[in-house]
N, C-alpha and C. Protein backbone atom coordinates (compact mmCIF):
# COMPACT_ATOMS: atom_id res chain seq x y z
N UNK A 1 0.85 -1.16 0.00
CA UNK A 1 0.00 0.00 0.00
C UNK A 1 0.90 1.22 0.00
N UNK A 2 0.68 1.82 -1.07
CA UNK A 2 1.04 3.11 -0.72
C UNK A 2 0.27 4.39 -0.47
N UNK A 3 1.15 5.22 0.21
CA UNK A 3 0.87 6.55 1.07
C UNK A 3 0.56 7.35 0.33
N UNK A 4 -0.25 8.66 -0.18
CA UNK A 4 0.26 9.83 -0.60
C UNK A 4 0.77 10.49 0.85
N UNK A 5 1.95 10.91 0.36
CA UNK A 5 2.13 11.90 1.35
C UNK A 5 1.47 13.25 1.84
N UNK A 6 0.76 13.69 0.93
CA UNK A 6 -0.37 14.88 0.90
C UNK A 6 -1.42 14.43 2.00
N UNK A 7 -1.85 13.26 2.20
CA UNK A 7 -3.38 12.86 2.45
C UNK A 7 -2.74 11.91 4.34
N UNK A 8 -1.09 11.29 3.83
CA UNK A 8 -0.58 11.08 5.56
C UNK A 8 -0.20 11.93 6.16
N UNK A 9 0.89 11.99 5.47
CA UNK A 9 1.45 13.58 6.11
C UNK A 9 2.52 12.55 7.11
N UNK A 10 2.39 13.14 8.31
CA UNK A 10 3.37 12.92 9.50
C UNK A 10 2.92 10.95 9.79
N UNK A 11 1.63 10.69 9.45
CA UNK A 11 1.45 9.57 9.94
C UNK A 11 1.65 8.28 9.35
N UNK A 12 2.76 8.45 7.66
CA UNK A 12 2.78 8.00 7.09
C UNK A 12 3.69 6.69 7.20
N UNK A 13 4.73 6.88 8.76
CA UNK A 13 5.92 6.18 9.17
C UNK A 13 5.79 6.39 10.12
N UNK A 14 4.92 7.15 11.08
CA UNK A 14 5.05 7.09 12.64
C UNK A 14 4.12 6.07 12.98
N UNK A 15 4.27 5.56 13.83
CA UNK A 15 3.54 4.41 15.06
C UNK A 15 2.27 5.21 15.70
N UNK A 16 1.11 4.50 15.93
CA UNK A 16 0.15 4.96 16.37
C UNK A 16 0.52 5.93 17.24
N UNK A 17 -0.37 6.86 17.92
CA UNK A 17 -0.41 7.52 18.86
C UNK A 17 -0.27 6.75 19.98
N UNK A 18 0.93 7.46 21.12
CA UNK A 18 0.88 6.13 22.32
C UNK A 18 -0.29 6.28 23.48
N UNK A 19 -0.99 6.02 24.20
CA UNK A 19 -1.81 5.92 24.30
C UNK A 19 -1.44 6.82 26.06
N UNK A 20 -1.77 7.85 26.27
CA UNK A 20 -3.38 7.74 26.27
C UNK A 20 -3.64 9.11 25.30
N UNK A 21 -4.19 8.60 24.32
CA UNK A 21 -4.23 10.00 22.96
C UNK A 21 -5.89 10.24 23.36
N UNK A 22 -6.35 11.51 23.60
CA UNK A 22 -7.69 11.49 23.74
C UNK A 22 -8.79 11.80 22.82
N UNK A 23 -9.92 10.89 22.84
CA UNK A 23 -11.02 10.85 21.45
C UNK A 23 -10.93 11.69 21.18
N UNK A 24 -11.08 12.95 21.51
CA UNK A 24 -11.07 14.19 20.85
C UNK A 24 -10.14 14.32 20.13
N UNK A 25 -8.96 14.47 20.42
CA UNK A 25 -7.50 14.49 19.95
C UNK A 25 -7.82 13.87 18.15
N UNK A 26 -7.88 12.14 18.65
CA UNK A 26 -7.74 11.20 17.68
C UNK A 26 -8.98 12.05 16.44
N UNK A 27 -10.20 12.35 17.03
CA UNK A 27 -11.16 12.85 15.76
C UNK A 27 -10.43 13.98 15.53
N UNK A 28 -9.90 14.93 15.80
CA UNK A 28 -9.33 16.35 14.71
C UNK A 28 -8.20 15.43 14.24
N UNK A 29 -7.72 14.68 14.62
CA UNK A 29 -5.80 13.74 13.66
C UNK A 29 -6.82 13.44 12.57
N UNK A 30 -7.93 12.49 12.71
CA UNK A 30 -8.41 11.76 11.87
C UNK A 30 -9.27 12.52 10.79
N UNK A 31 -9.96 13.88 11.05
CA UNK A 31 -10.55 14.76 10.44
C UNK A 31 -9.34 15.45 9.25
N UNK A 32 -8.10 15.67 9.65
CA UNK A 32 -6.88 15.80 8.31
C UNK A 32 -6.99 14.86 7.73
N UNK A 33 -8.00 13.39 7.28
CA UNK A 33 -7.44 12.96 6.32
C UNK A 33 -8.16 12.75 5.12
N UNK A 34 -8.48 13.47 4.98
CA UNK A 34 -9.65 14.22 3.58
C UNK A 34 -10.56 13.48 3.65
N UNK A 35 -11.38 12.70 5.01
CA UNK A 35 -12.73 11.81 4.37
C UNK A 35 -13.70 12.82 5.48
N UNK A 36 -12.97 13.79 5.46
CA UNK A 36 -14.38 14.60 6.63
C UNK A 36 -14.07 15.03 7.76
N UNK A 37 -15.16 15.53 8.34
CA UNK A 37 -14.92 15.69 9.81
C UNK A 37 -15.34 14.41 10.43
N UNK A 38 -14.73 14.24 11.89
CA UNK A 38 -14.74 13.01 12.51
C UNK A 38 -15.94 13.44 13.56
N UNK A 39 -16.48 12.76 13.78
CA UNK A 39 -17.41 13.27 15.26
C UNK A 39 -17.29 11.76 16.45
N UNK A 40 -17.44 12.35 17.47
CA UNK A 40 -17.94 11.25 18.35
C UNK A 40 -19.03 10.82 18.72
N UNK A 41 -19.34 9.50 18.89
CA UNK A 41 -20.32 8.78 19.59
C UNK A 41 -20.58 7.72 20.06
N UNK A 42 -21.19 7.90 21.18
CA UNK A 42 -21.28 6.71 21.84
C UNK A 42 -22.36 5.58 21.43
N UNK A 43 -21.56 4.91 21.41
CA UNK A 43 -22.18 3.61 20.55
C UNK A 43 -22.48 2.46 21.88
N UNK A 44 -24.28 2.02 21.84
CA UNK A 44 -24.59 1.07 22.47
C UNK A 44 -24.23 -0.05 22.59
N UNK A 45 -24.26 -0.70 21.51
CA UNK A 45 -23.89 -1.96 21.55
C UNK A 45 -22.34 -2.59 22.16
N UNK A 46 -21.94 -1.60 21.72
CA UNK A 46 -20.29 -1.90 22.05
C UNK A 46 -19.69 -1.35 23.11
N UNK A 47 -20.91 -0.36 23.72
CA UNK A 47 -21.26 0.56 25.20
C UNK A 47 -19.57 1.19 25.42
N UNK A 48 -19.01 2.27 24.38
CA UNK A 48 -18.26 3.41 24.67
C UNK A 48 -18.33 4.19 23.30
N UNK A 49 -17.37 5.27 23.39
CA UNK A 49 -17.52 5.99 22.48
C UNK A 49 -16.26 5.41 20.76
N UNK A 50 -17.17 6.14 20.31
CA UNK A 50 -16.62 5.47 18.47
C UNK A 50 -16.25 7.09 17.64
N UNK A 51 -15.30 6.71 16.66
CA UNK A 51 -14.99 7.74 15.83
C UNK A 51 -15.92 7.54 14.42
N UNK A 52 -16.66 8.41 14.11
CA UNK A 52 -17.63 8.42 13.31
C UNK A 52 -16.86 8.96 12.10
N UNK A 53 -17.07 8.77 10.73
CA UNK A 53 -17.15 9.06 9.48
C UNK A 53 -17.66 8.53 8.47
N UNK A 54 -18.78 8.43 8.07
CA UNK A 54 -20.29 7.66 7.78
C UNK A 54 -20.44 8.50 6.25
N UNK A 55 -20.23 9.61 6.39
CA UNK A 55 -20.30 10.41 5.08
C UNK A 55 -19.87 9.57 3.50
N UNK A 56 -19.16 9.56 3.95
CA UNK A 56 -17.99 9.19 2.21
C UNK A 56 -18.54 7.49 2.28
N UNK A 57 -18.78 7.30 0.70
CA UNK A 57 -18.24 5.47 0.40
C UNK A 57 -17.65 5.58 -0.26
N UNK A 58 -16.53 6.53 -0.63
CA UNK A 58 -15.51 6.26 -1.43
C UNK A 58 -14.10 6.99 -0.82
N UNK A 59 -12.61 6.02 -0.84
CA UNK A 59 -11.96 6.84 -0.04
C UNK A 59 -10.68 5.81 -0.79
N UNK A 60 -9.39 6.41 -1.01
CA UNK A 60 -8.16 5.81 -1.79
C UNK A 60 -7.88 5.04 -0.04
N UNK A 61 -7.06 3.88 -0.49
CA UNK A 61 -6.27 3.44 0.66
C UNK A 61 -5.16 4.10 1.34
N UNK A 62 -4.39 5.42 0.95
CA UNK A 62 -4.00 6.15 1.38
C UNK A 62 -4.85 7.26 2.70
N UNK A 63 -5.81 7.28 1.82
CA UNK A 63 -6.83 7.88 3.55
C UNK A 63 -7.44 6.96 4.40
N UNK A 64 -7.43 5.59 3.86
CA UNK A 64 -7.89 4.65 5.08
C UNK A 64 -6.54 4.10 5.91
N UNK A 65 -5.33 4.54 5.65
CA UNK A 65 -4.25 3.88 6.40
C UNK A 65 -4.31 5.69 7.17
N UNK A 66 -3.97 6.81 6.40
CA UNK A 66 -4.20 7.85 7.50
C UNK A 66 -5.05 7.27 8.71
N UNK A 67 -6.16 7.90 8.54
CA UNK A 67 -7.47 7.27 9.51
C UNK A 67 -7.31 6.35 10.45
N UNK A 68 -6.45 5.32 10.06
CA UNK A 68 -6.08 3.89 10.73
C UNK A 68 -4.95 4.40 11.79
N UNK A 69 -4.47 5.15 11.57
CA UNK A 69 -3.09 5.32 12.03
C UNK A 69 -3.56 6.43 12.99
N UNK A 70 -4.28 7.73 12.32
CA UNK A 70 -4.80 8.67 13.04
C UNK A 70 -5.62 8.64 14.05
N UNK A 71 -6.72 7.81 14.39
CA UNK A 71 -7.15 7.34 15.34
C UNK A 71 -6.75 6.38 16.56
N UNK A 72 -5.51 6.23 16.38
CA UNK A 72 -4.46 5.27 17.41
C UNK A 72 -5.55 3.75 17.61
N UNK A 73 -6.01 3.87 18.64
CA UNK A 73 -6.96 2.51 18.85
C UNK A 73 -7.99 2.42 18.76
N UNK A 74 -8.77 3.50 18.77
CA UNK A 74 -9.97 3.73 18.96
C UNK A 74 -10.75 3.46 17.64
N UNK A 75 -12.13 2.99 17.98
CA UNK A 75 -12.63 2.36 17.05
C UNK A 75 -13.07 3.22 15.81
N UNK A 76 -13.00 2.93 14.67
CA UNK A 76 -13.24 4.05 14.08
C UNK A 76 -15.00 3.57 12.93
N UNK A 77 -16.13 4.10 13.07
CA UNK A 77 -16.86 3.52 11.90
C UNK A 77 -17.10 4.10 10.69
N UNK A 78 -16.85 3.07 10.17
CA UNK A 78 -16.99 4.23 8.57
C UNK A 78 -18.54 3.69 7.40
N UNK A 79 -18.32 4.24 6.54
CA UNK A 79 -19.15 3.85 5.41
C UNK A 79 -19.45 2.54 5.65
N UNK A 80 -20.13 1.79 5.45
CA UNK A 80 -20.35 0.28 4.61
C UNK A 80 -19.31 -0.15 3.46
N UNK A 81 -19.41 0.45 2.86
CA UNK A 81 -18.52 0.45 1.40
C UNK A 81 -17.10 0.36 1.62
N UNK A 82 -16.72 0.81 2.64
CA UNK A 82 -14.89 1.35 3.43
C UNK A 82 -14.30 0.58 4.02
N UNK A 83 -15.44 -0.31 5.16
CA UNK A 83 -15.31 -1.03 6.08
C UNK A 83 -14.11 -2.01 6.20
N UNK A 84 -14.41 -3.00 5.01
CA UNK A 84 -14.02 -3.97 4.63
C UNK A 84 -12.14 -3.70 4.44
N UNK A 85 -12.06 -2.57 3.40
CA UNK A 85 -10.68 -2.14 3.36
C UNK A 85 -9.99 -1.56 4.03
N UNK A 86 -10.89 -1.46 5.52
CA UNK A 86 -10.33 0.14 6.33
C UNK A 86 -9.44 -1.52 7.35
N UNK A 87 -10.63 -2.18 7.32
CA UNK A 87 -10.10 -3.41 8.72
C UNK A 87 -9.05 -4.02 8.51
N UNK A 88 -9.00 -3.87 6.74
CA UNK A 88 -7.40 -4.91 6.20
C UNK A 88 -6.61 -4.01 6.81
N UNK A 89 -6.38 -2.98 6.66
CA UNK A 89 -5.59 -2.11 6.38
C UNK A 89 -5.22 -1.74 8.38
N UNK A 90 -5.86 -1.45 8.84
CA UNK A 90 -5.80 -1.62 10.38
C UNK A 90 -5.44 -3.19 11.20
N UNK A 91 -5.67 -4.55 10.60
CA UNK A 91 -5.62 -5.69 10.80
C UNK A 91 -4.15 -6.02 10.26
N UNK A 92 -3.54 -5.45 9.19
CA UNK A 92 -2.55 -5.62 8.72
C UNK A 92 -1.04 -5.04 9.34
N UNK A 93 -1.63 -3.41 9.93
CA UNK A 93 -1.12 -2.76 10.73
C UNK A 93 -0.19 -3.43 11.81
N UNK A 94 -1.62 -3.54 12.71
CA UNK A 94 -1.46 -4.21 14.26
C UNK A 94 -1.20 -5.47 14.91
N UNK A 95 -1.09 -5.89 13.29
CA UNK A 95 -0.14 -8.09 13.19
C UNK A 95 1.17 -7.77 13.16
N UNK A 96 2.13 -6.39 12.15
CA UNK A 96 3.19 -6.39 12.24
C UNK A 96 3.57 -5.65 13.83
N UNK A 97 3.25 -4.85 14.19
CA UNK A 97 2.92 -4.33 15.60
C UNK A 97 3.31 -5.12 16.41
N UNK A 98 2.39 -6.12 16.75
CA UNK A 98 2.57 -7.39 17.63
C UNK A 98 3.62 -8.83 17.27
N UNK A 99 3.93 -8.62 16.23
CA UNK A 99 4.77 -9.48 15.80
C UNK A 99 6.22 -9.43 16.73
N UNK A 100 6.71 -8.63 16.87
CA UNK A 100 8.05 -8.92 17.95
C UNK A 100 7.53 -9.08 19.41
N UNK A 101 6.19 -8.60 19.78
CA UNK A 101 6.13 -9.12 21.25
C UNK A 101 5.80 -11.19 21.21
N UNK A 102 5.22 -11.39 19.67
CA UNK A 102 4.85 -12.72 19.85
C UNK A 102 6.35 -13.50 19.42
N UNK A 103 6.92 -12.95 19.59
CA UNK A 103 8.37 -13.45 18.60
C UNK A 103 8.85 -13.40 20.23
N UNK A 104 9.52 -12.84 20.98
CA UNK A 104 9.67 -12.83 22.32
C UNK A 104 9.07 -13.94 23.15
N UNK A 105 7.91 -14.33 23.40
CA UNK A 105 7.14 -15.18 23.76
C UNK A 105 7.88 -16.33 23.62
N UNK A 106 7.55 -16.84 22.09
CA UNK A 106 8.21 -17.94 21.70
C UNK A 106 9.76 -18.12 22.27
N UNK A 107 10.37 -17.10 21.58
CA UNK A 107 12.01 -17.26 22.37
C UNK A 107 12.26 -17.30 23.83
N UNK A 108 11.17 -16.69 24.53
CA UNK A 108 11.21 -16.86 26.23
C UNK A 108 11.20 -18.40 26.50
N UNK A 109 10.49 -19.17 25.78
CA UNK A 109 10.03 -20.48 26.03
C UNK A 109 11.39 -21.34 24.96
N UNK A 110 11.92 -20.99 24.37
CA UNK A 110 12.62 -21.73 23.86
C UNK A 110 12.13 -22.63 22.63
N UNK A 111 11.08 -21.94 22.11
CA UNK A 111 9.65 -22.28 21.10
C UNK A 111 10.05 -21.62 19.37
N UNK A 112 10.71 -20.72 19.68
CA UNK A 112 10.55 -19.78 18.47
C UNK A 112 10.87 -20.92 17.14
N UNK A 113 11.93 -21.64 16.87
CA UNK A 113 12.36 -21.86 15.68
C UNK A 113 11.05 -23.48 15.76
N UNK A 114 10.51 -23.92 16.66
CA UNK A 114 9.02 -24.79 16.18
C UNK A 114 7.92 -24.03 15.92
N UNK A 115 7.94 -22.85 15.50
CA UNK A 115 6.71 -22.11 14.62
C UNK A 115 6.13 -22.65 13.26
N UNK A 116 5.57 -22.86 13.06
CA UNK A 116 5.64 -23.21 11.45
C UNK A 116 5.16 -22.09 10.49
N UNK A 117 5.32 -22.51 9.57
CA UNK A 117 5.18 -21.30 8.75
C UNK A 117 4.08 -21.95 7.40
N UNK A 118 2.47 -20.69 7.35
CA UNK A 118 1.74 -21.04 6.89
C UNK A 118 1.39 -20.54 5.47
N UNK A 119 1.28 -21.72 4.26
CA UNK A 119 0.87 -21.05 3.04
C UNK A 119 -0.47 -21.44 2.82
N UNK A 120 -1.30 -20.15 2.36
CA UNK A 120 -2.56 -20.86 1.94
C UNK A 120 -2.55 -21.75 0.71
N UNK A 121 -2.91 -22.65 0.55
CA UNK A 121 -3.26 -23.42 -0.36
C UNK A 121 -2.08 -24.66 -0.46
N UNK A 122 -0.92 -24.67 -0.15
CA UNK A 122 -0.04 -25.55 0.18
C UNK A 122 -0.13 -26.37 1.45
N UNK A 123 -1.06 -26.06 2.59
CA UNK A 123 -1.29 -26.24 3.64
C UNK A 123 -2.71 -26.53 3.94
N UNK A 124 -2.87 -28.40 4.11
CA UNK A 124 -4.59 -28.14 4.87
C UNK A 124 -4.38 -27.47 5.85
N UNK A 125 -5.88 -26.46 5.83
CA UNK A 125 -5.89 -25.57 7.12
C UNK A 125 -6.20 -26.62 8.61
N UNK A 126 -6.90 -27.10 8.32
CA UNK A 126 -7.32 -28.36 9.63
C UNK A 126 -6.08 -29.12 9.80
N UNK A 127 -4.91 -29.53 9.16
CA UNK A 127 -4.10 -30.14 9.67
C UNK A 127 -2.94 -29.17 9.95
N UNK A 128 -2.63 -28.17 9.67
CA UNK A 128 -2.25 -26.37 10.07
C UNK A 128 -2.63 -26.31 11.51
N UNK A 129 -3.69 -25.85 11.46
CA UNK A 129 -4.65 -25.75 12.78
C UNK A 129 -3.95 -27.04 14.37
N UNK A 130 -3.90 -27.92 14.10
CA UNK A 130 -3.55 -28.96 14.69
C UNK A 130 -2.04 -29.10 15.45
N UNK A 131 -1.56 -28.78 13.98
CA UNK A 131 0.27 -28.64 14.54
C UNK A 131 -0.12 -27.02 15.47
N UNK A 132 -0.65 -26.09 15.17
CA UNK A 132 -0.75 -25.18 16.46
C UNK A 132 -0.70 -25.59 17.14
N UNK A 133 -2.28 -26.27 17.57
CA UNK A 133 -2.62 -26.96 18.61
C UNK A 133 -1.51 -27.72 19.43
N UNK A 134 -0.78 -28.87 18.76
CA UNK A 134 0.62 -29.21 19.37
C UNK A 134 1.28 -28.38 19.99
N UNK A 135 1.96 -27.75 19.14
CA UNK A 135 2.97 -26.81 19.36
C UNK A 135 2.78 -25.95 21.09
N UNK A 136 1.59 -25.72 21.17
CA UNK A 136 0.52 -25.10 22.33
C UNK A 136 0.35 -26.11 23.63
N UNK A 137 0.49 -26.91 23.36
CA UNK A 137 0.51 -27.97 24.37
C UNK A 137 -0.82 -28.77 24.39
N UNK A 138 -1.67 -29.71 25.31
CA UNK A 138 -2.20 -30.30 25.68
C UNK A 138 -3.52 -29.82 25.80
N UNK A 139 -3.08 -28.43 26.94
CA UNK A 139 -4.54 -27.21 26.66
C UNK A 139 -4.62 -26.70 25.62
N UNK A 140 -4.28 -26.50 24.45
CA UNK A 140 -4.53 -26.52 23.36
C UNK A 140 -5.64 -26.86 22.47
N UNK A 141 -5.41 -28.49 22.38
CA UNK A 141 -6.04 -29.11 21.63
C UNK A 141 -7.97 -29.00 21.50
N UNK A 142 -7.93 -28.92 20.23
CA UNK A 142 -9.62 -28.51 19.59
C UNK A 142 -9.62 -27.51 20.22
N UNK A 143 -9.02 -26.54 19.86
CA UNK A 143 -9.36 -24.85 20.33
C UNK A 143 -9.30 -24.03 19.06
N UNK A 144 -9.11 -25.14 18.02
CA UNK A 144 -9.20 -24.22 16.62
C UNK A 144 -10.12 -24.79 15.59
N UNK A 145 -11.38 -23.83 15.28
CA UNK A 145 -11.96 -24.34 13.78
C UNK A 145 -11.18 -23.70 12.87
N UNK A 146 -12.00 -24.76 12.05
CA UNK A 146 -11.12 -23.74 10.34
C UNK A 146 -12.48 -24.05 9.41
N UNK A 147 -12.60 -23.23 8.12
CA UNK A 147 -13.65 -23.59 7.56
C UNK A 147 -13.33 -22.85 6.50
N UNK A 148 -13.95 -23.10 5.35
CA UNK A 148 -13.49 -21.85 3.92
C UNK A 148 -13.88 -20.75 4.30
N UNK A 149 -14.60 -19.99 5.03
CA UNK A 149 -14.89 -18.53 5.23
C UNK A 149 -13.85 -18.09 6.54
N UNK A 150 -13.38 -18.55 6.92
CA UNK A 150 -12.39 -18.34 7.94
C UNK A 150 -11.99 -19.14 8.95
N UNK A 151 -11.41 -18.75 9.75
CA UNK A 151 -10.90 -20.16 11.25
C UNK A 151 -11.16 -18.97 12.47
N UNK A 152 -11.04 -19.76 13.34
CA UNK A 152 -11.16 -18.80 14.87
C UNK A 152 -11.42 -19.53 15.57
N UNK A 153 -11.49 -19.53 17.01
CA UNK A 153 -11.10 -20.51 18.34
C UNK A 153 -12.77 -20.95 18.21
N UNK A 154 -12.86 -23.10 18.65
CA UNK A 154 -13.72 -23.07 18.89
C UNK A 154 -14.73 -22.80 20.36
N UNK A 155 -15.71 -22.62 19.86
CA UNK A 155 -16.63 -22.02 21.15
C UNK A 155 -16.53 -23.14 22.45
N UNK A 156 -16.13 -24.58 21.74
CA UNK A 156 -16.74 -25.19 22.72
C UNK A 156 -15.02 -25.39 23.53
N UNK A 157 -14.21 -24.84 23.05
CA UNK A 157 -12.81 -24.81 23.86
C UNK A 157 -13.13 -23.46 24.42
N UNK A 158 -13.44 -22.63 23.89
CA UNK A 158 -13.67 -21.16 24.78
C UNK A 158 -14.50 -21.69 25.97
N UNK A 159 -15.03 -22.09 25.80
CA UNK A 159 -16.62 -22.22 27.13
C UNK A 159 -15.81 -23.17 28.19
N UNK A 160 -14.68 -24.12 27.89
CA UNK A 160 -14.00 -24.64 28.89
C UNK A 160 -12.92 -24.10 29.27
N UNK A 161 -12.33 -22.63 28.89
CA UNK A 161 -11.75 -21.99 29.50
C UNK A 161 -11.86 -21.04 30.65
N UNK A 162 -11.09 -21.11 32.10
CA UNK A 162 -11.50 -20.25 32.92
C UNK A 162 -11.70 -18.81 33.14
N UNK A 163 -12.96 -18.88 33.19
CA UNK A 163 -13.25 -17.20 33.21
C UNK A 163 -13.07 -16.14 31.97
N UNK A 164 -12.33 -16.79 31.02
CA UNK A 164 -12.33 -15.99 29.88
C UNK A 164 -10.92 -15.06 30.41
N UNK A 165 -9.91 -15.19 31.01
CA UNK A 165 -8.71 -15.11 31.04
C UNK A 165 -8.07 -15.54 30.10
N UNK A 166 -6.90 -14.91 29.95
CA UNK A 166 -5.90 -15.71 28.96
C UNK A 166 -4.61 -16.35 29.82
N UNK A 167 -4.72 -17.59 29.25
CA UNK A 167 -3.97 -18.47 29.91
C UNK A 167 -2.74 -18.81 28.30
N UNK A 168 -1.85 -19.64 29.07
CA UNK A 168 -1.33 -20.15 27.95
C UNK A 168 -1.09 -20.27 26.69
N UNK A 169 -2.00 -21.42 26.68
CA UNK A 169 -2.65 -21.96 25.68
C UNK A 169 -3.21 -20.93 24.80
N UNK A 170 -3.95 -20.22 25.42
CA UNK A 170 -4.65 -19.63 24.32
C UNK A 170 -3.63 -18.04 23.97
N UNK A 171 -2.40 -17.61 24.83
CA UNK A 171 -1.79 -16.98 24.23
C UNK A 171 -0.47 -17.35 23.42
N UNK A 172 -0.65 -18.40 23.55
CA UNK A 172 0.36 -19.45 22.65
C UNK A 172 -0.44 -19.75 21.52
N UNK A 173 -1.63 -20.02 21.07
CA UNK A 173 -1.90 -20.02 19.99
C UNK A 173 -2.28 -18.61 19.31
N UNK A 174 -2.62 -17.38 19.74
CA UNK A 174 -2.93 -16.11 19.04
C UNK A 174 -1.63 -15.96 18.49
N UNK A 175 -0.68 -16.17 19.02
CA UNK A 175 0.96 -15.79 19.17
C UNK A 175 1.54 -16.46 17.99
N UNK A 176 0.84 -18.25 17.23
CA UNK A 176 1.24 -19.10 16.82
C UNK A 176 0.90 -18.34 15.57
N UNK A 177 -0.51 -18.18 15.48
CA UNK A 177 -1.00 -17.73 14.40
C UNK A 177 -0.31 -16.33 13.88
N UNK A 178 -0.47 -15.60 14.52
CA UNK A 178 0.39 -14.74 14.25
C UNK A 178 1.22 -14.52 13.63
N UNK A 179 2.65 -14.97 14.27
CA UNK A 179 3.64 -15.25 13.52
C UNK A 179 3.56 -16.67 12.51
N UNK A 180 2.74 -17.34 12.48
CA UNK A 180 2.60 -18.06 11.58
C UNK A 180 2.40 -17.37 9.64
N UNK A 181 1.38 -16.78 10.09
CA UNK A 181 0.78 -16.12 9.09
C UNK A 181 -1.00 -16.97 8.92
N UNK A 182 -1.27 -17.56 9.77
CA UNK A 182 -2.45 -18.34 10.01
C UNK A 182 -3.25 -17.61 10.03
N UNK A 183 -4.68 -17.11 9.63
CA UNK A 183 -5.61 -15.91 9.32
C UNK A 183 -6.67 -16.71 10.55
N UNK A 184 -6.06 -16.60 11.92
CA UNK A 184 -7.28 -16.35 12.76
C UNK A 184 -7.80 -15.59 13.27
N UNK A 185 -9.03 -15.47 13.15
CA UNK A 185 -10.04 -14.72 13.36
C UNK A 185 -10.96 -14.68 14.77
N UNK A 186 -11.74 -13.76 15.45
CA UNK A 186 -12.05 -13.73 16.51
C UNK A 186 -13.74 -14.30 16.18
N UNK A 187 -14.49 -14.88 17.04
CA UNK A 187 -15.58 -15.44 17.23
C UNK A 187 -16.31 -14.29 16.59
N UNK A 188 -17.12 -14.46 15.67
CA UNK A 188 -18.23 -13.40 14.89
C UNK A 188 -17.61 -12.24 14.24
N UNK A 189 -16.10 -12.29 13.48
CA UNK A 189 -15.75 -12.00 12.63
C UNK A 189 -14.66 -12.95 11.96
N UNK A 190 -14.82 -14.38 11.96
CA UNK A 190 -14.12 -15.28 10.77
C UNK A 190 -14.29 -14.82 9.19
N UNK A 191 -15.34 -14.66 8.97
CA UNK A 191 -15.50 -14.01 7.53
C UNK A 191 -14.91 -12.79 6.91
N UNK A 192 -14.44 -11.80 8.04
CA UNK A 192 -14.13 -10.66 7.47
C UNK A 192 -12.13 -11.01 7.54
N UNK A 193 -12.05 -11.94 8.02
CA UNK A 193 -10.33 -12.05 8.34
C UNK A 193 -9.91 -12.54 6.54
N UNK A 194 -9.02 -11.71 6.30
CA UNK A 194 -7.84 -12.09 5.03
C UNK A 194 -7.69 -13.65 4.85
């Protein structure tokens, strides 16, 4: 993807905003990037506040990586039409991001060089999925679907995990995938994952 520099500007190579950047803040960063003004609102369902820009369904990937970048973490909603490219583009972000803390992990444990490394289509995903699972240990195992519209932890390994903490296991496999290049996805968005 490339930048115009006109439309990033400063945010074209800098790292999100470190946090604590405030909504306000993030909507005027995010309002420089030619898709509008940003407004806030608090959104029910997801019960806090959201960065709004609803206006535009049309926007170059240069203003959806601004936007992405300009809003640091905070959720941002856009068009219907945007959505889809705004999440690659933010999802794509925040994998390389996390990639040296999950790279650490592994090397803490003495794990790193049993990663495997995932190609789509050279690789059943269900037998992919599995060597995770190994790799993860014991608590691991059947904690991963896979399916042609996407993969993501199954429910019925979530529901036997305590309290919905992260333990291990289950940060040994986000971690796996990760640096794998494994496209997992979170419970009720498998479909939208790459």
């Amino acid at each position: 993807m490339i930048l115009a520099l006109l439309l990033a500007g400063a945010f074209q190579t800098a790292p999100p905003p470190a946090l604590p950047l405030s909504l306000r803040t993030a909507a005027e960063r995010v309002s420089r990037c030619g898709l509008g003004r940003a407004r806030v609102r608090y959104d029910k369902d997801l019960q806090f506040e959201v960065l709004v820009l609803s206006g535009r369904s049309q926007a170059s990937d240069a203003q959806l990586a601004c936007v992405d970048l300009a809003s640091g973490y905070f959720h941002v909603e856009l068009h219907l039409a945007l959505r889809a490219r705004f999440y690659a583009i933010s999802i794509a972000r925040l994998t390389e991001a996390m990639k040296p803390q999950a790279r650490e992990w592994f090397a803490a444990r003495g794990l790193l060089d049993q990663v495997p490394h995932y190609q789509r289509g050279a690789d059943s995903d269900l037998a992919f999925a599995r060597s995770l699972e190994r790799l993860c240990g014991p608590e691991a195992a059947g904690a991963l679907d896979t399916a042609e519209d996407g993969h993501s932890y199954s429910r019925e390994w979530l529901a036997r995990q305590d309290s919905g903490q992260a333990n291990d296991a289950s940060t040994c496999l986000f971690n796996a995938a990760l640096l794998s290049g494994f496209p997992l996805g979170m419970l009720g968005n498998e479909a939208a994952t790459p």
